[in-house]
Every structure is written in C-alpha cells, then in structure tokens.
N, C-alpha and C. Protein backbone atom coordinates (compact mmCIF):
# COMPACT_ATOMS: atom_id res chain seq x y z
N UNK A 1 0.84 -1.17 0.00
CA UNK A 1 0.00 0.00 0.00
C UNK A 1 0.89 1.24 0.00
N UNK A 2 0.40 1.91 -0.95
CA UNK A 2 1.16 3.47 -0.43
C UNK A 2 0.22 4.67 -0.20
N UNK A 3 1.20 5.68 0.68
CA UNK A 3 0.89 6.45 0.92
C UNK A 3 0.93 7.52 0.06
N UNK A 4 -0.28 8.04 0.80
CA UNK A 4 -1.25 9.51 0.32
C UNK A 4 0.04 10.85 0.01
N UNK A 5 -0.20 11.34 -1.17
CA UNK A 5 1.02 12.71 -1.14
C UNK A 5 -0.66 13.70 -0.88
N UNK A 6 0.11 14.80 -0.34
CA UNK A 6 -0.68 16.36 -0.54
C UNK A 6 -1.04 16.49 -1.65
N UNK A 7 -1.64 17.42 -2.22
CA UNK A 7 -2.26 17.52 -3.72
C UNK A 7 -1.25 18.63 -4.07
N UNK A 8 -0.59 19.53 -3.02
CA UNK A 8 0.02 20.53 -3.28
C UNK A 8 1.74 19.65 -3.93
N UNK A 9 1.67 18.61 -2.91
CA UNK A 9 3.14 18.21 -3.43
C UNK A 9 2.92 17.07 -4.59
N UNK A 10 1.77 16.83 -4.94
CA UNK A 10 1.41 16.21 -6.17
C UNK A 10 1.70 17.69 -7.49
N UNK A 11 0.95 18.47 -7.23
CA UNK A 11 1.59 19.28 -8.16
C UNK A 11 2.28 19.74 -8.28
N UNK A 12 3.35 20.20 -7.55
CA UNK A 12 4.68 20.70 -7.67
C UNK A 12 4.99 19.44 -8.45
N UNK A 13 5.12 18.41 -8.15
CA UNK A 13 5.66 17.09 -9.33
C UNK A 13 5.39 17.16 -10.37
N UNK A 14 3.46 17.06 -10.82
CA UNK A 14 3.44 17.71 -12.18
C UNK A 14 3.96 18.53 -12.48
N UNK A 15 4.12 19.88 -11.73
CA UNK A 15 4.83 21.24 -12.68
C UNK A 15 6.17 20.33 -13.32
N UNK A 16 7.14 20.03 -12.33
CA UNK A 16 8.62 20.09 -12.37
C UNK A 16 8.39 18.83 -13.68
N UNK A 17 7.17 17.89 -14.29
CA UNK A 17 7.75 16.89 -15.00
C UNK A 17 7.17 17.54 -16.63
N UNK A 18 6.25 18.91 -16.27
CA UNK A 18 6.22 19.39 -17.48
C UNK A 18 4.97 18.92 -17.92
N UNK A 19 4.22 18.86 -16.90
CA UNK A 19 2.74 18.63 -17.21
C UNK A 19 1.93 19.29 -17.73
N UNK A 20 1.07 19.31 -18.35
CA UNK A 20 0.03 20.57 -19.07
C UNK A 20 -1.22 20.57 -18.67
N UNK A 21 -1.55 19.24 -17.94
CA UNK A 21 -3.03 19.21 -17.73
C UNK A 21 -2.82 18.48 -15.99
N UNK A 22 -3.30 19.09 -15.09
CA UNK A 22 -3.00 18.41 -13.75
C UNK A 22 -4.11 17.32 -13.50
N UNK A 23 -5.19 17.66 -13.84
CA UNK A 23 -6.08 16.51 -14.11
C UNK A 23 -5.33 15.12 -14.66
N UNK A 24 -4.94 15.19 -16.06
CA UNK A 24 -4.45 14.19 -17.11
C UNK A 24 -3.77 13.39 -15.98
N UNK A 25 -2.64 14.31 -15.72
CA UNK A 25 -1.39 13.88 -15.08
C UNK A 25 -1.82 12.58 -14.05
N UNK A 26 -2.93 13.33 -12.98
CA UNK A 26 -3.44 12.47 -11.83
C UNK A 26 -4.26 11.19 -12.42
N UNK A 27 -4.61 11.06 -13.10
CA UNK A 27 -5.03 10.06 -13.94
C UNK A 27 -4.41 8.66 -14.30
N UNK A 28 -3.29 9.29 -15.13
CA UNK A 28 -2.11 8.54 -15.42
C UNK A 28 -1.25 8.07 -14.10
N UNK A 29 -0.97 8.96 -13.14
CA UNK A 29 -0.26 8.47 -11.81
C UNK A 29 -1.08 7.04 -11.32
N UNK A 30 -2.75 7.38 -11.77
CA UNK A 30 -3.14 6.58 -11.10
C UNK A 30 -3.51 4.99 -11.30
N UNK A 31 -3.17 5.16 -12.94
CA UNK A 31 -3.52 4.53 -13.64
C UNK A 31 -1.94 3.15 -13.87
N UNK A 32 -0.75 4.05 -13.38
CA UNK A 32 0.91 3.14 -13.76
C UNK A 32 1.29 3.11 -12.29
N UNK A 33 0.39 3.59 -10.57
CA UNK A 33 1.35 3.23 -9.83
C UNK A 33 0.18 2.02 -9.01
C-alpha cells in the first residue's frame, strides 16, 4: 500500500515533470502506480 502525497506536493511534481493538464497527469499516476 502506499501512501497519500498532498495535492500541493502532487503538483509541484506535475509542474517540475512538465505537465500541461493536472487533471491528465493524476489520472495517469493513477492509472501506472
């Protein structure tokens, strides 16, 4: 099981990987971890 990130330190991740859509992004995180 893993643990919960902040949504704030979820997006700082998207920013820094060059994300365009923060939605998309959380999607996909959720979808490959």
């Amino acid at each position: 099981m893993h643990d919960e990130l902040a949504t704030g330190t979820l997006s700082s991740i998207a920013e820094q990987a060059g994300a365009n859509d923060f939605d998309e992004f959380c999607k996909w995180i959720d979808r490959h971890i």
